[in-house]
Protein backbone atom coordinates (compact mmCIF):
# COMPACT_ATOMS: atom_id res chain seq x y z
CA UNK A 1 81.34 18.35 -9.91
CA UNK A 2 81.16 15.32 -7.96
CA UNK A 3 80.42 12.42 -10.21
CA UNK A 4 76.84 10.46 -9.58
CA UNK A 5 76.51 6.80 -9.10
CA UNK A 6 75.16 4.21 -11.82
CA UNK A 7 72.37 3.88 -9.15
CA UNK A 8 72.12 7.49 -8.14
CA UNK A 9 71.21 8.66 -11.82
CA UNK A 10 69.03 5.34 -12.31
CA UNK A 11 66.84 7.00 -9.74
CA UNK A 12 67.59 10.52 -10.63
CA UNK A 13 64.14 12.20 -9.89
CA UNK A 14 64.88 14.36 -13.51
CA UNK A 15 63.31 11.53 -15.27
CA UNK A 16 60.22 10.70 -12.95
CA UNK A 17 57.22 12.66 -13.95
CA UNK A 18 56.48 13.53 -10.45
CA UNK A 19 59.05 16.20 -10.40
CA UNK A 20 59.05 16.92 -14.21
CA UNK A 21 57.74 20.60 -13.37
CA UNK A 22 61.29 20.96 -10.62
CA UNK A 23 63.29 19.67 -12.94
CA UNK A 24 62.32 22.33 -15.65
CA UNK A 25 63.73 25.25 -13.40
CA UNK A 26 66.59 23.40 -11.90
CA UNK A 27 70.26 23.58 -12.78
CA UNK A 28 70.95 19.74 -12.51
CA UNK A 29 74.42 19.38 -13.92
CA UNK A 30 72.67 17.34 -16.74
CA UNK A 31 70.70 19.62 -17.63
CA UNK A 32 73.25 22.37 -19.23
CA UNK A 33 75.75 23.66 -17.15
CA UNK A 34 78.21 21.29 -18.06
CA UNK A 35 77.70 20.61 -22.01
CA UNK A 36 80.08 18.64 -23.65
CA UNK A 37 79.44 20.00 -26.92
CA UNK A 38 82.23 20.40 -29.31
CA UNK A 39 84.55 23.17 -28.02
CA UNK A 40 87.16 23.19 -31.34
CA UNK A 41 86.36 23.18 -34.83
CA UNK A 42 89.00 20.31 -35.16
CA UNK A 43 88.04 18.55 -31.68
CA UNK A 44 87.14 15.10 -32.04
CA UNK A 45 83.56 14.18 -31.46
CA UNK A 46 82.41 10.92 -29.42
CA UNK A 47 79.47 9.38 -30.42
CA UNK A 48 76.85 7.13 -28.53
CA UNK A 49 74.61 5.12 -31.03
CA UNK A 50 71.62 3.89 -29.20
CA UNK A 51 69.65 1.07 -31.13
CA UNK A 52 72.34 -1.36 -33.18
CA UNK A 53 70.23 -3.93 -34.72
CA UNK A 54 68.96 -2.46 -38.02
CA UNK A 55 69.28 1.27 -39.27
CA UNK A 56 71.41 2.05 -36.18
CA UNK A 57 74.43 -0.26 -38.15
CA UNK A 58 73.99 2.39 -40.47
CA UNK A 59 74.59 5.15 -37.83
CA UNK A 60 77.43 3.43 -36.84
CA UNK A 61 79.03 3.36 -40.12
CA UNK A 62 78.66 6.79 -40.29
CA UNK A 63 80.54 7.62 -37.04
CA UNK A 64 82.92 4.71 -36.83
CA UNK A 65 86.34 4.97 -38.29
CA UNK A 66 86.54 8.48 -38.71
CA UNK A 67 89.17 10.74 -38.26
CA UNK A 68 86.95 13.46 -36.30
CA UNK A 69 84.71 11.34 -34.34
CA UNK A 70 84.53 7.60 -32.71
CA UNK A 71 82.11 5.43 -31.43
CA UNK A 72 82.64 5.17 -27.77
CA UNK A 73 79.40 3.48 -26.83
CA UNK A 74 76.61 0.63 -27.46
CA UNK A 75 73.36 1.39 -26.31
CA UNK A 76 71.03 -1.65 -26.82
CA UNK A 77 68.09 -3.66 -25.24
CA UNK A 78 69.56 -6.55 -26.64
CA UNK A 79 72.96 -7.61 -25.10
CA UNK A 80 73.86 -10.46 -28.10
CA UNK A 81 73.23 -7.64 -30.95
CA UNK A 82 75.20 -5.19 -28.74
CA UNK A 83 78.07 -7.78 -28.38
CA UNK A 84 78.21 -8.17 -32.03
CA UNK A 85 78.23 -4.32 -32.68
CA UNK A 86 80.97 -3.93 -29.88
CA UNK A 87 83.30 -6.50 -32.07
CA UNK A 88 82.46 -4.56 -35.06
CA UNK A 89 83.29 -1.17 -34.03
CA UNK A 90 86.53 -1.90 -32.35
CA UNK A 91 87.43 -3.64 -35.44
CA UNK A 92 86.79 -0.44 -37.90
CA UNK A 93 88.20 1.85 -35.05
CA UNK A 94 91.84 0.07 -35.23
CA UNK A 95 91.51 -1.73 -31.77
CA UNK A 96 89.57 1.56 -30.29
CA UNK A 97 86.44 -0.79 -28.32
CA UNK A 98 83.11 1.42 -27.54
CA UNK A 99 81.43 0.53 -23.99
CA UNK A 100 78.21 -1.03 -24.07
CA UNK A 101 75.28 -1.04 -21.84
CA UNK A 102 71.97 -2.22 -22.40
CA UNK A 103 70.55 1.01 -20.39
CA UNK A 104 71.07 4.31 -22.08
CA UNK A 105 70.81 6.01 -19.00
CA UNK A 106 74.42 4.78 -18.36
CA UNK A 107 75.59 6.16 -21.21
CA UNK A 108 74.28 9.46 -20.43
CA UNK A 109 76.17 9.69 -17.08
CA UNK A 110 79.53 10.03 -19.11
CA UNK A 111 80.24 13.75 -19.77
CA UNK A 112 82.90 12.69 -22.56
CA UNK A 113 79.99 11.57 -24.71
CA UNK A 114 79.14 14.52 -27.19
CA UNK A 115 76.82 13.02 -29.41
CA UNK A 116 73.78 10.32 -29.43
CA UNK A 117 72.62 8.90 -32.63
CA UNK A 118 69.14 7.25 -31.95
CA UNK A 119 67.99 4.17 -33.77
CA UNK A 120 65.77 2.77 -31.19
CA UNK A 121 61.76 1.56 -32.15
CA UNK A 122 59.96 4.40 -32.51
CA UNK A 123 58.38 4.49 -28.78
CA UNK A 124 61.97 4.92 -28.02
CA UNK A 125 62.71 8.33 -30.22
CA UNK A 126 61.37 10.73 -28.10
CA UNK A 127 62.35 10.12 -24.63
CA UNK A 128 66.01 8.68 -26.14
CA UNK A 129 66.62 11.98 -27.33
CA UNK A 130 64.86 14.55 -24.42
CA UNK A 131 67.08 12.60 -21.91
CA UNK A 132 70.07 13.02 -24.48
CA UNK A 133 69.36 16.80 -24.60
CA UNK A 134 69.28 17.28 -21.20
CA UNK A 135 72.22 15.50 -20.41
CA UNK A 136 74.26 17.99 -22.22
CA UNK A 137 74.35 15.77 -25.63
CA UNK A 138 73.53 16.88 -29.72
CA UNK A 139 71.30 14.15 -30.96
CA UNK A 140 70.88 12.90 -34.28
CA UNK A 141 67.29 11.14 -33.97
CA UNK A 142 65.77 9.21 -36.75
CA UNK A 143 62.36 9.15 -38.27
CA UNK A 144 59.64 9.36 -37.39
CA UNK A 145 60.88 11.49 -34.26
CA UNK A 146 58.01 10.63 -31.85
CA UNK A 147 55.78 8.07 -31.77
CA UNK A 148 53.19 10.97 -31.34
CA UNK A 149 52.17 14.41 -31.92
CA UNK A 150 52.85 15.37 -28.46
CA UNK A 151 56.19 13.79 -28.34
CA UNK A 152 57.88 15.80 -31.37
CA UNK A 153 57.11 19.15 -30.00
CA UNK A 154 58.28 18.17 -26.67
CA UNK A 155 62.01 17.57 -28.89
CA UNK A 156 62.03 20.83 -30.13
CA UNK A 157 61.23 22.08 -26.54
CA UNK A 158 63.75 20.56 -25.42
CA UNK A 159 66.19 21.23 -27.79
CA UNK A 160 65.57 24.79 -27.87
CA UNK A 161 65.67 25.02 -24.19
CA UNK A 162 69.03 23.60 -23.67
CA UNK A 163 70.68 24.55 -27.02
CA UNK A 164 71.42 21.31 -28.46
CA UNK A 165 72.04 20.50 -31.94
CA UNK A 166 68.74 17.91 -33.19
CA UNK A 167 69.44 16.51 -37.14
CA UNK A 168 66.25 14.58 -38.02
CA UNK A 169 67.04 11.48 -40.18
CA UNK A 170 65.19 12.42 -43.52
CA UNK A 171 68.47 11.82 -45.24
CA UNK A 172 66.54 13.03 -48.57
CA UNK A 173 66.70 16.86 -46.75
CA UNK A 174 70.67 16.71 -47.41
CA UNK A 175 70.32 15.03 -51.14
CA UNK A 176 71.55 17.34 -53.50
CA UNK A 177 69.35 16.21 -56.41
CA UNK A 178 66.08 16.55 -54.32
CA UNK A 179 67.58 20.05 -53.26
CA UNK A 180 67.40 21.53 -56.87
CA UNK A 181 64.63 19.32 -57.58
CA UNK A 182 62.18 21.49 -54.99
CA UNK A 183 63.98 24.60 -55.63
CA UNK A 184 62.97 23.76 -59.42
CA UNK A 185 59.17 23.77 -57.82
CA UNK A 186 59.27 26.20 -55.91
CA UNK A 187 60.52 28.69 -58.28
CA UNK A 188 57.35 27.81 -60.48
CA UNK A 189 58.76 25.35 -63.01
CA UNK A 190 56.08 23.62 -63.61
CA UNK A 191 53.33 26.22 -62.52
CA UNK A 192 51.57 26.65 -59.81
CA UNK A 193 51.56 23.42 -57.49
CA UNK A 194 47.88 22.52 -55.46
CA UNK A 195 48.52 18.85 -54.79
CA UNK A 196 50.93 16.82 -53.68
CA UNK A 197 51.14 13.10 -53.88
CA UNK A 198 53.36 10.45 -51.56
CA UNK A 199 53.39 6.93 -51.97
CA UNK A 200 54.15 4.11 -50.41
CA UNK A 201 53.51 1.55 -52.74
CA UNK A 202 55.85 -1.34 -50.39
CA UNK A 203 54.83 -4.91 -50.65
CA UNK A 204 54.53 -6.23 -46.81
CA UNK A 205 53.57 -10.24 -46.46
CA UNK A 206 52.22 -11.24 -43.22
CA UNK A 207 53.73 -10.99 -40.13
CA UNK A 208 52.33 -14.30 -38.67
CA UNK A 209 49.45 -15.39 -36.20
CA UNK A 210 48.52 -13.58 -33.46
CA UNK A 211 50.13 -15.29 -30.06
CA UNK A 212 52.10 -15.27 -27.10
CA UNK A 213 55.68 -15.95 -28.23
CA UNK A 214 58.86 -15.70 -25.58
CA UNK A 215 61.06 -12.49 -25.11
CA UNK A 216 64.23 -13.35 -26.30
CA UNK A 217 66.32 -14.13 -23.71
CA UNK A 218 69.04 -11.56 -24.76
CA UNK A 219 66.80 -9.22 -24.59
CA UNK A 220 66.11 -6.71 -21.16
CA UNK A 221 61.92 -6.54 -22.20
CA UNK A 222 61.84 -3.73 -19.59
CA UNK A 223 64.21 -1.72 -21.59
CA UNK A 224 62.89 -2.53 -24.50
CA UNK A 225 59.17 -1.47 -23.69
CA UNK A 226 60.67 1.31 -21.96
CA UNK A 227 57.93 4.38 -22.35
CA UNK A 228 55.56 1.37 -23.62
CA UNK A 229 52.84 -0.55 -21.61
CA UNK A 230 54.27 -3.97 -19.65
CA UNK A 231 52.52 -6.62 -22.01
CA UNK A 232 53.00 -9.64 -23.80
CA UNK A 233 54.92 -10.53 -27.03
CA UNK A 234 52.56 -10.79 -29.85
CA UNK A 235 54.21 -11.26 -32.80
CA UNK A 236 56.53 -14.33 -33.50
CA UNK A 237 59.49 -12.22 -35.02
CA UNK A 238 60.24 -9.87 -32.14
CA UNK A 239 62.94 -7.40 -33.83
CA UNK A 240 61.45 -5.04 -36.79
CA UNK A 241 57.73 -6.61 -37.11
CA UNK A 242 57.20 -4.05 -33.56
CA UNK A 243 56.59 -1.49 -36.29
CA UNK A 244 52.98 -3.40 -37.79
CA UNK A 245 51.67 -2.71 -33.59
CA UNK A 246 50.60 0.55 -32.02
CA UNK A 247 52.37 0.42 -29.29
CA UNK A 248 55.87 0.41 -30.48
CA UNK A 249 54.70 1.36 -34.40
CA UNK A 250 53.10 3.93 -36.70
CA UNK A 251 52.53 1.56 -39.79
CA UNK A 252 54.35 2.14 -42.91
CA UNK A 253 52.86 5.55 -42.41
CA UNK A 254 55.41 6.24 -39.86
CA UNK A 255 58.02 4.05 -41.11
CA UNK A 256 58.30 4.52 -45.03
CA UNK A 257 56.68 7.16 -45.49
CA UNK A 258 57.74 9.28 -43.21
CA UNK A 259 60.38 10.05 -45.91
CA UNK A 260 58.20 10.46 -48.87
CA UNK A 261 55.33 12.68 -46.11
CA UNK A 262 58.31 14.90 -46.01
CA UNK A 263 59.44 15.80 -49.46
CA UNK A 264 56.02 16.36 -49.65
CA UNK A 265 55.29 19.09 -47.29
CA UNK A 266 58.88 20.38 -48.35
CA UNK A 267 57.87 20.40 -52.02
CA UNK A 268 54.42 22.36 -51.35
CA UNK A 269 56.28 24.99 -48.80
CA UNK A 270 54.16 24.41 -45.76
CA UNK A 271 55.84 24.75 -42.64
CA UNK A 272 53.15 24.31 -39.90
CA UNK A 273 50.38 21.21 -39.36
CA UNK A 274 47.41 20.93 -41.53
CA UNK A 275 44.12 22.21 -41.54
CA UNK A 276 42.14 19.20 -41.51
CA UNK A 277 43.22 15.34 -41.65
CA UNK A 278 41.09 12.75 -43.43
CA UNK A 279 42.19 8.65 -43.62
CA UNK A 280 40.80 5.39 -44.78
CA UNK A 281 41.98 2.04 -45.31
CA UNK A 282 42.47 -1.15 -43.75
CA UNK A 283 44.60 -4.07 -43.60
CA UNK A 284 43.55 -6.49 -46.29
CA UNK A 285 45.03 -9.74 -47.73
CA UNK A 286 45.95 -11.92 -44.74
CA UNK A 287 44.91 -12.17 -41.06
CA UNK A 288 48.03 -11.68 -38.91
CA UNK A 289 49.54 -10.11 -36.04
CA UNK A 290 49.42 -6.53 -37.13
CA UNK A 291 47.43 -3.65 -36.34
CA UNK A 292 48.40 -1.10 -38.47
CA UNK A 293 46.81 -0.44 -42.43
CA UNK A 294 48.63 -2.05 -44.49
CA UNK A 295 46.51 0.05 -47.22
CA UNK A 296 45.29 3.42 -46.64
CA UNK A 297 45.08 7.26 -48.15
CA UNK A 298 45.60 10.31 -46.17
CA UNK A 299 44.40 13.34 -47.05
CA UNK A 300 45.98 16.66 -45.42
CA UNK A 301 44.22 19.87 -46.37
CA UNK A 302 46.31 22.93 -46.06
CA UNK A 303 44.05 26.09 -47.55
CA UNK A 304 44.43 25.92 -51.14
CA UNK A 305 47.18 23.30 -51.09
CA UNK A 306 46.58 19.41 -50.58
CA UNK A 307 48.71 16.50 -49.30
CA UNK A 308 47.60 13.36 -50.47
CA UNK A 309 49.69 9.94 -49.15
CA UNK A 310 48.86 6.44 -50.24
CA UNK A 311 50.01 3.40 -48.47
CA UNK A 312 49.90 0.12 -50.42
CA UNK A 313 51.20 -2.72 -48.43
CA UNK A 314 50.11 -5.55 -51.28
CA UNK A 315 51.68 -5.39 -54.54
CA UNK A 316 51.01 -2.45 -56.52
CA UNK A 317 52.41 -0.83 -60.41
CA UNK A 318 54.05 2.50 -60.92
CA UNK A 319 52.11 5.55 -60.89
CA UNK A 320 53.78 7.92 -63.19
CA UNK A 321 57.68 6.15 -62.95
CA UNK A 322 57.11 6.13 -59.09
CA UNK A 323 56.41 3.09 -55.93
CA UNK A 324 58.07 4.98 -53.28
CA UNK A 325 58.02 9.07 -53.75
CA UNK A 326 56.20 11.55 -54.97
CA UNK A 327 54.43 13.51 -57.41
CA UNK A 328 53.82 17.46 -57.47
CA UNK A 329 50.96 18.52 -59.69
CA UNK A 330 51.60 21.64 -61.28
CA UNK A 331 49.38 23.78 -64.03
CA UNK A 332 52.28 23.33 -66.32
CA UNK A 333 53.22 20.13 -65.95
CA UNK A 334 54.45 17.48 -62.82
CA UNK A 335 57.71 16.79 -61.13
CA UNK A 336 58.11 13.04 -60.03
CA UNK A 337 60.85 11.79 -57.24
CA UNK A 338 60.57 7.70 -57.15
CA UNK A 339 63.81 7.29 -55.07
CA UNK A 340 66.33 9.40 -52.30
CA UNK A 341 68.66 11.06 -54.68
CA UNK A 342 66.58 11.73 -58.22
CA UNK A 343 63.58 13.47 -59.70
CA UNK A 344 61.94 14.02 -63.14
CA UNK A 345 60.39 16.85 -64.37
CA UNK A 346 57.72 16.71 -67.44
CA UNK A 347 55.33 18.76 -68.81
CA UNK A 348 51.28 18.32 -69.04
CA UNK A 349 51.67 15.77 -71.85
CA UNK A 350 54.75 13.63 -70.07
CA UNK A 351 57.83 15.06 -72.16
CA UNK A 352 60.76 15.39 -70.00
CA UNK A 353 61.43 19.06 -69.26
CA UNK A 354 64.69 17.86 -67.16
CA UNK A 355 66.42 15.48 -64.96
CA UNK A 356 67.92 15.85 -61.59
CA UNK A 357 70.48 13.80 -59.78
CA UNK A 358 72.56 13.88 -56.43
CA UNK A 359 73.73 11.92 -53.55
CA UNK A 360 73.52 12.78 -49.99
CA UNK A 361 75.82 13.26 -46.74
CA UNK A 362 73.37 13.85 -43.78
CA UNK A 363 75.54 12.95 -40.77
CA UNK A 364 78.18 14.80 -42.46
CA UNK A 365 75.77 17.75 -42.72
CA UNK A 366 74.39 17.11 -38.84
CA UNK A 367 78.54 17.16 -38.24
CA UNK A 368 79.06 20.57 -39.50
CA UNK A 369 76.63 22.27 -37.65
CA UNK A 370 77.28 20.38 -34.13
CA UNK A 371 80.80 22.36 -34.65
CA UNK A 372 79.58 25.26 -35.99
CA UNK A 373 76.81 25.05 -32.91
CA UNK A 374 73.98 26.73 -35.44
CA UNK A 375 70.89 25.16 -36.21
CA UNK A 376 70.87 27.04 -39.70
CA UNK A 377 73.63 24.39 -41.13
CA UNK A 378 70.91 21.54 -40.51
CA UNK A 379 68.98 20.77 -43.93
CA UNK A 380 66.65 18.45 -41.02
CA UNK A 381 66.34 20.27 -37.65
CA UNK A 382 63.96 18.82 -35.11
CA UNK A 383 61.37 20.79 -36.28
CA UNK A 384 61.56 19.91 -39.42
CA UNK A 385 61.24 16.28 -38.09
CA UNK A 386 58.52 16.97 -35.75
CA UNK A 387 56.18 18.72 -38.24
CA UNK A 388 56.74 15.88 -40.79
CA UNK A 389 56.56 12.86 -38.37
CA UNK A 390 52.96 15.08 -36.83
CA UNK A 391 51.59 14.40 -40.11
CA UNK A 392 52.30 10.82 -39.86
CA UNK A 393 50.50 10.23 -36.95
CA UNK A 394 47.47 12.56 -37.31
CA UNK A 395 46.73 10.55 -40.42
CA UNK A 396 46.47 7.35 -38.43
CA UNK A 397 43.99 9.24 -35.28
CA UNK A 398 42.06 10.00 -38.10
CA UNK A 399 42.04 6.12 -39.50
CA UNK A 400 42.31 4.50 -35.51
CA UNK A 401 38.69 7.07 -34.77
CA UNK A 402 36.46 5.08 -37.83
CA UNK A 403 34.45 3.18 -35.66
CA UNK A 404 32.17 0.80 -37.65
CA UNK A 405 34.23 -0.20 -40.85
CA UNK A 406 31.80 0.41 -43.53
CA UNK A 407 30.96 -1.52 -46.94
CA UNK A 408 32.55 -0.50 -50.11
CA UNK A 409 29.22 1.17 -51.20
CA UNK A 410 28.75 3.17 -47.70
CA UNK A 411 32.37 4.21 -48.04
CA UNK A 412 32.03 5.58 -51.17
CA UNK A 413 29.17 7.31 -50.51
CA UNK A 414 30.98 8.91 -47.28
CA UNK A 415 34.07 9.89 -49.23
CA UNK A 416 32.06 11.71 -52.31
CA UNK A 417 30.30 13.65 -49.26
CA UNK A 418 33.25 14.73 -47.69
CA UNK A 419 35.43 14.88 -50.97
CA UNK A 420 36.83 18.60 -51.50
CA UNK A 421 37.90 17.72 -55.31
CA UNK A 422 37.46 15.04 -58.24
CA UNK A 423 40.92 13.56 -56.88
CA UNK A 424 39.98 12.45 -53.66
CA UNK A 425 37.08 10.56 -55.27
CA UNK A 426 39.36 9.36 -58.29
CA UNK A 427 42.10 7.76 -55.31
CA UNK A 428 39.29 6.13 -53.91
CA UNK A 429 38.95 4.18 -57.02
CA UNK A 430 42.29 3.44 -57.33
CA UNK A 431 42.64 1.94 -53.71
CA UNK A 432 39.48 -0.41 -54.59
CA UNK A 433 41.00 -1.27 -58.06
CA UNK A 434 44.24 -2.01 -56.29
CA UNK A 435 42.30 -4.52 -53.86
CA UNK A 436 40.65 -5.88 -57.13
CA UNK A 437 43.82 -6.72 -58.31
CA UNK A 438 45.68 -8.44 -55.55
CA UNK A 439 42.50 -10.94 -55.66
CA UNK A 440 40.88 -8.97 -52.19
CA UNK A 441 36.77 -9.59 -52.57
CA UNK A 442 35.11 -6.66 -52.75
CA UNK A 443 31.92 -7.93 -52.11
CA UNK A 444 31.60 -7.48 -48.33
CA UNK A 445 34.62 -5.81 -48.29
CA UNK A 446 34.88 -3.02 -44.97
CA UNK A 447 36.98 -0.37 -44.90
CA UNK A 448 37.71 1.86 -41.61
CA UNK A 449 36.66 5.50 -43.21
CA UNK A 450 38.03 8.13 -40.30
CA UNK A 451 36.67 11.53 -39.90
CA UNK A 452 37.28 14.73 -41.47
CA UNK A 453 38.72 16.40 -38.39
CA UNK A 454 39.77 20.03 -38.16
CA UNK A 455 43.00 20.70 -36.54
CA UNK A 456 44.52 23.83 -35.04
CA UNK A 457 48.03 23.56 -36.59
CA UNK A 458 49.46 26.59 -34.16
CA UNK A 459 47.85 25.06 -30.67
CA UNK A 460 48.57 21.30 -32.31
CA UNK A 461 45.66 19.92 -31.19
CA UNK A 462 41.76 18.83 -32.83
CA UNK A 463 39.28 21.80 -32.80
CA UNK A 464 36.49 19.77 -31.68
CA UNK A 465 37.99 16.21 -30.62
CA UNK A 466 38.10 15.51 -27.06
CA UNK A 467 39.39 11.86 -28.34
CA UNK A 468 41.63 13.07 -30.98
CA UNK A 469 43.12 15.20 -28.87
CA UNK A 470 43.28 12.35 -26.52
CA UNK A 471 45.42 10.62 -28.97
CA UNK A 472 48.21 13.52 -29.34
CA UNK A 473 49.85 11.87 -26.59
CA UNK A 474 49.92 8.53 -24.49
CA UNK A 475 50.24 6.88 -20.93
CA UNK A 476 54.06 6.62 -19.78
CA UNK A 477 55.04 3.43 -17.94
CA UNK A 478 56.91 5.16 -15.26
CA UNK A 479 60.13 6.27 -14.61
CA UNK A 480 60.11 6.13 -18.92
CA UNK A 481 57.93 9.29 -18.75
CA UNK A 482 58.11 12.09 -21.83
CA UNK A 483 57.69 15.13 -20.24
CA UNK A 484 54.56 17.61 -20.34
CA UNK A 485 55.14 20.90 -22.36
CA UNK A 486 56.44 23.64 -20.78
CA UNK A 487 58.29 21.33 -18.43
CA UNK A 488 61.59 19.34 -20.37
């Protein structure tokens, strides 16, 4: 196979939307016929980590220094934060120095690459790892997978199509003591289980005034926005605070508790998108550069079972031992998990019934089955990932559709109508005591209060929501296009 220019696979039409629907039935030597996956069982494994400034560190101390795999390439929008990882890794790999580009498509011309580990912004997740897949590579992606609905499905698509191995990172999937701790559930240890509860209980301080602040001049902004629309900075701390806007973000939602949505959905034993999706909140406290809630409840309705998430971005006590987990109602009794590796069990009047502990090893577990080439060894396939990251962002269409933020008494009034049990109503009072608390007047108070919108969880899309549905997906900034369905 004759190898491609930097240029000629810059402008490879594979990526363009145009020819998205040529691509899907072409044999483009990216696109499969040439895989690099692991061949051996004892083969080492070269790794690409694509997004080095924060959690992607993490990625690389996973991969670097190994004795069956090695970092051979930086992938970063920011050339000074790539430099610095560059020095790092060579350092760790005994003088072995990765390649670094600022452009992942690059990266993705080298055929000796086997793996991509994606730490990227969120608006970056999808397309990072459909162009991964596609070029022949297993991807480990983290959460949320998508920065939509649309974007998720279009993963597993992909990943299907071409045969790729696609670990989600919800580390807690691989932790041993949240393993026994849902199979403890599920096998009806504390009864019968209707409700689940996630929280997200995270204090966030402002993010600053709302401006126009310079791109850092390390930074390539085009890369950066990538799939994202061209516009200007907004926020005065350009790395991380991206996750408080809707362009690059999902809100804590999306970024916390992602993990916690997950246990959740694991916990009750529903594997498809729910029935209906209810949200309200707002962001209260300060005035900054954010768009996202920095409080708001989520209510997922799955037939007889419920999915209940709380976000509370000011501070906030314990419910029931936990900030950050979740809590399983049962008839005989409740299980709490308040952190990545542990849960509690106790009975209806809070004696401990039993404890459960265990660490985790998710690359190592995303590892075994890129050599063993069968999704079944992933405790997080890309499903897994899509369906919990889905519920993520349904939550917020339902919050980002509330029109005319109502008053404290109009909201309540809303919620009690739509309210399918005494919980919803009893969260509602909660939230407002929470405001109380943190010194937020109530007295004029407005809260966005989103529909209750039905949801077709085997079409994924709104029964009756010609904007919802417009929401499942977004405008691409070309050539950084996700593709349609039916055509990765």
């Amino acid at each position: 196979m004759a190898r491609r220019t930097r240029r000629q696979f810059l402008e490879d039409s594979m990526f363009a939307a145009a020819t998205a629907a040529a691509v899907a039935g072409s044999a483009s030597p990216l696109m499969g016929s040439n895989r690099p996956g692991s061949k051996s069982p004892n083969e080492r494994l070269n790794v690409a980590v694509i997004g080095v400034k924060g959690r992607g560190n993490s990625h690389i101390g996973a991969f670097a220094g190994r004795n069956d795999t090695q970092v051979t390439w930086i992938v970063d929008a920011d050339r000074e934060v790539g430099a610095i990882r560059v020095e790092e890794v060579e350092k760790r790999q005994n003088g072995v120095r990765p390649k670094f580009t600022t452009d992942l498509r690059e990266m993705l011309e080298d055929n000796e690459v086997h793996i991509t580990s994606i730490a990227t912004p969120n608006h970056w997740h999808a397309l990072g790892a459909i162009w991964s897949i596609q070029a022949g590579k297993d991807v480990y992606v983290e959460k949320p997978v998508s920065h939509n609905v649309s974007e998720g499905r279009r993963i597993v698509e992909a990943a299907r199509k071409y045969e790729r191995i696609c670990q989600t990172g919800t580390q807690c999937r691989s932790s041993t003591g949240l393993q026994e701790a849902i199979a403890f559930l599920r096998d009806g240890g504390i009864g019968d289980v209707k409700l689940a509860r996630g929280l997200c209980y995270k204090r966030r301080g402002s993010i600053g005034e709302r401006g126009d602040y310079p791109v850092p001049s390390s930074v390539d902004y085009d890369l950066w926005l990538g799939p994202a629309p061209m516009a200007s900075v907004t926020r005065k701390q350009f790395h991380y605070d991206w996750h408080w806007q809707w362009p690059y973000g999902n809100g804590d939602l999306g970024n916390q508790g992602i993990h916690q949505m997950d246990i959740g959905r694991w916990g009750l034993g529903v594997d498809r998108l729910s029935d209906s999706i209810f949200s309200y909140g707002g962001r209260f406290g300060y005035v900054d550069a954010g768009d996202t809630a920095n409080t708001q409840v989520v209510v997922h309705n799955f037939g007889d079972k419920t999915l209940t998430f709380e976000v509370r971005g000011l501070e906030t006590p314990e419910l029931k031992g936990a900030k950050v987990g979740v809590i399983f109602e049962g008839s005989d009794g409740y299980l709490v998990i308040p952190s990545y590796e542990s849960a509690t069990a106790f009975d209806k009047d809070g004696n401990k019934i039993k404890d459960f502990r265990g660490g985790e090893d998710h690359f190592g577990n995303f590892l075994t089955a890129v050599r063993s080439r069968s999704i079944a060894d992933l405790n997080a396939d890309i499903e897994e990932g899509h369906q919990s990251s889905a519920l993520c962002h349904l939550g917020n269409i339902s919050y980002r559709l509330a029109g005319t933020p109502l008053k404290v008494a109009e909201a309540e009034e809303r919620i009690a109508a739509v309210a399918a049990s005494d919980d919803m109503q009893a969260t509602f009072a909660r939230t407002l005591e929470h405001l109380g608390a943190n010194k937020v007047e109530l007295e004029g108070l407005e809260l966005s209060v989103g529909p209750v919108m039905a949801f077709d969880p085997v079409a994924e899309t709104f029964v009756d929501s010609d904007a919802g549905n417009a929401m499942l997906t977004r405008e691409y900034r070309a050539p950084f296009v996700v593709p349609e369905a039916g055509k990765v």
